[in-house]
C-alpha atoms as a PDB file:
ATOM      1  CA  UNK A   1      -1.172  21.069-116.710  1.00  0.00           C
ATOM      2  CA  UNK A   2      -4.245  19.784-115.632  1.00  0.00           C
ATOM      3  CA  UNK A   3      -7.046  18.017-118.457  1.00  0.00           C
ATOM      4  CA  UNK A   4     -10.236  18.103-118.615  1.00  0.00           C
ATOM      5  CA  UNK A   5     -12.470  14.850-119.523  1.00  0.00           C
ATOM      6  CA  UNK A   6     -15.198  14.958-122.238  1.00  0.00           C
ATOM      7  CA  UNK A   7     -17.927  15.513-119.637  1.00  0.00           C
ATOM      8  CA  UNK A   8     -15.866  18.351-118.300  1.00  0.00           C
ATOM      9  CA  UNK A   9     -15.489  19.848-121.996  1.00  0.00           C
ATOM     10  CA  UNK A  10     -19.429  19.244-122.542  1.00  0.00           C
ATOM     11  CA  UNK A  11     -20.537  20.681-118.925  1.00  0.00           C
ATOM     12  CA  UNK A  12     -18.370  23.806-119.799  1.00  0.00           C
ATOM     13  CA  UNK A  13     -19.970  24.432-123.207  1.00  0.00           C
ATOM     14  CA  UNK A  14     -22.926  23.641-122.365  1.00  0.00           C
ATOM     15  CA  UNK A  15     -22.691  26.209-119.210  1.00  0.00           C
ATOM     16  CA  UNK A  16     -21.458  28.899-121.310  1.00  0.00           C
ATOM     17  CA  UNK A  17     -23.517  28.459-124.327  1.00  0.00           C
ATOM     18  CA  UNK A  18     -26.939  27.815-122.843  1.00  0.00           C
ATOM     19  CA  UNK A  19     -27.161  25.140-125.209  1.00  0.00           C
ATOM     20  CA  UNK A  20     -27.004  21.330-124.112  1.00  0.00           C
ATOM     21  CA  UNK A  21     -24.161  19.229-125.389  1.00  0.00           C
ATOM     22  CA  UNK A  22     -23.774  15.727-124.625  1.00  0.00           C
ATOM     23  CA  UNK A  23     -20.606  14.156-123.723  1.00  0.00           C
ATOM     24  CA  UNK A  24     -21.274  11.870-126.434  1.00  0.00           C
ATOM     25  CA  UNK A  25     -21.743  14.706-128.808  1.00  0.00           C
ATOM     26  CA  UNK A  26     -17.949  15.570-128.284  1.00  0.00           C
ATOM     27  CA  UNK A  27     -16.522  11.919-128.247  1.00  0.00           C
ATOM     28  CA  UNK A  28     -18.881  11.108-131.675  1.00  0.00           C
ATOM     29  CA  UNK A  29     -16.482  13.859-133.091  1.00  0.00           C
ATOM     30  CA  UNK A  30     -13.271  12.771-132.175  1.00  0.00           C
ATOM     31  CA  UNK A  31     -14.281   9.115-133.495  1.00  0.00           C
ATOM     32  CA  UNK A  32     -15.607  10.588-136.368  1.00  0.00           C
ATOM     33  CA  UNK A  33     -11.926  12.613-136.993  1.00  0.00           C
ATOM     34  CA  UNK A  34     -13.122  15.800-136.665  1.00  0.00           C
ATOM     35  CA  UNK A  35     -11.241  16.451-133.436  1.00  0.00           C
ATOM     36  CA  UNK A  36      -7.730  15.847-132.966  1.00  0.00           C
ATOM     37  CA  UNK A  37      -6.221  12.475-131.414  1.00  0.00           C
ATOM     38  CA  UNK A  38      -2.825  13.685-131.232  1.00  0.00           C
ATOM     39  CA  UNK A  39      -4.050  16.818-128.945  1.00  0.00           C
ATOM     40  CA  UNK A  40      -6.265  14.871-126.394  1.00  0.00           C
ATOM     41  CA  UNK A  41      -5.157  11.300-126.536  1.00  0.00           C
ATOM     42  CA  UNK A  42      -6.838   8.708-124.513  1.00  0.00           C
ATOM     43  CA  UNK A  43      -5.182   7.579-121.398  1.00  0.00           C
ATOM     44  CA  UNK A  44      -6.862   4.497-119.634  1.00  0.00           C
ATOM     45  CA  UNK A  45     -10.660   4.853-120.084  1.00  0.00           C
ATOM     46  CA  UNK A  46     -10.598   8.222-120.461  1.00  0.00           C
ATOM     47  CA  UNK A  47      -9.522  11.311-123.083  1.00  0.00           C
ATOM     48  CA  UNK A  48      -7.424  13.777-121.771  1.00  0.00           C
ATOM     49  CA  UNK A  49      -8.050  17.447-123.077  1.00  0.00           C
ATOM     50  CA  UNK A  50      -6.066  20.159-122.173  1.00  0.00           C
ATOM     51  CA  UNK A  51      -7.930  23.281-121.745  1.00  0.00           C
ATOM     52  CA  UNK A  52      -5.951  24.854-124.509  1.00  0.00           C
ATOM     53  CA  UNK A  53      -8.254  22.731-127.068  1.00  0.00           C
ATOM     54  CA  UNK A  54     -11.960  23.919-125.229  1.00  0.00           C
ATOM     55  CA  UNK A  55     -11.996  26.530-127.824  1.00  0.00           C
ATOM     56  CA  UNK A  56     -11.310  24.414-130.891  1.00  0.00           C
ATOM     57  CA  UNK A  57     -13.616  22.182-129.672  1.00  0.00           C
ATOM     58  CA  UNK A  58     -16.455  24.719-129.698  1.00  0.00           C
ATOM     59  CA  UNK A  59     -15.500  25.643-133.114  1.00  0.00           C
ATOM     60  CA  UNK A  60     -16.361  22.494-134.529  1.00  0.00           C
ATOM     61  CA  UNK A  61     -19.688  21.881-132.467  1.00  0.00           C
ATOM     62  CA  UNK A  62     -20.696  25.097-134.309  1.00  0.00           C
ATOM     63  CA  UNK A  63     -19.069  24.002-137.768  1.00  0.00           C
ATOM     64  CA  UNK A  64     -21.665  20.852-137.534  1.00  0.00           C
ATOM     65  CA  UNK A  65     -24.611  22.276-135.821  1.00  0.00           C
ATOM     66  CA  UNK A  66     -24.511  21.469-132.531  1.00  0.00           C
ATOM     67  CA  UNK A  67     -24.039  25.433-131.064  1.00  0.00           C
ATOM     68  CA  UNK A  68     -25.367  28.157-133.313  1.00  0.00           C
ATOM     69  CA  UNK A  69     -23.063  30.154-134.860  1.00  0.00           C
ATOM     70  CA  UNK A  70     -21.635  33.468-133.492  1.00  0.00           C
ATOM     71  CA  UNK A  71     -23.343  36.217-133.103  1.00  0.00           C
ATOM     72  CA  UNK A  72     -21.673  39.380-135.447  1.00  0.00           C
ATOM     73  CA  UNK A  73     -22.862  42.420-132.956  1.00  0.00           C
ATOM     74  CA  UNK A  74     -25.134  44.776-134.353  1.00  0.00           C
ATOM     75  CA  UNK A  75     -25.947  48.366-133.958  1.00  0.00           C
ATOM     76  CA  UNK A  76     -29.449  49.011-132.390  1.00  0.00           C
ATOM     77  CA  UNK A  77     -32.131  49.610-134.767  1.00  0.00           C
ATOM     78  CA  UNK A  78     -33.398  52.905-133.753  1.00  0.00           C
ATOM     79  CA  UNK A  79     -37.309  52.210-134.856  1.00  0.00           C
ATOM     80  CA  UNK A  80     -39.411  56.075-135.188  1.00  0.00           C
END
């Protein structure tokens, strides 16, 4: 399996979200517990995320403000 680093993880999100997250952003959370150790454990300088976890990851920036929530679709209004 390859990993992906926490710029990787931020690049991504960013990319997809049109929103700007820092690498930073993402390792603040992990030292603050909100992200999972155990599922992207740091190996020499660097974490090691498996791309498995991108999604959780993007859960939680939303869950603390960093991505706006998700959009619920909505019919068209149909204005007269």
């Amino acid at each position: 399996m390859d990993f992906l680093s926490v710029s990787d993880v931020a690049r991504a999100v960013s990319a997809r979200s049109g929103h700007t997250i820092s690498p930073q952003t993402i390792a603040n959370l992990f030292y603050k517990r909100k992200l999972d150790d155990d599922h992207c454990p740091v190996v020499g300088r660097g974490r090691l995320i498996p791309p498995t976890y991108v999604p959780t990851i993007e859960a939680v920036l939303r869950e603390h403000g960093y991505l706006p929530q998700a959009s619920v679709a909505q019919e068209p209004s149909h204005a007269s």
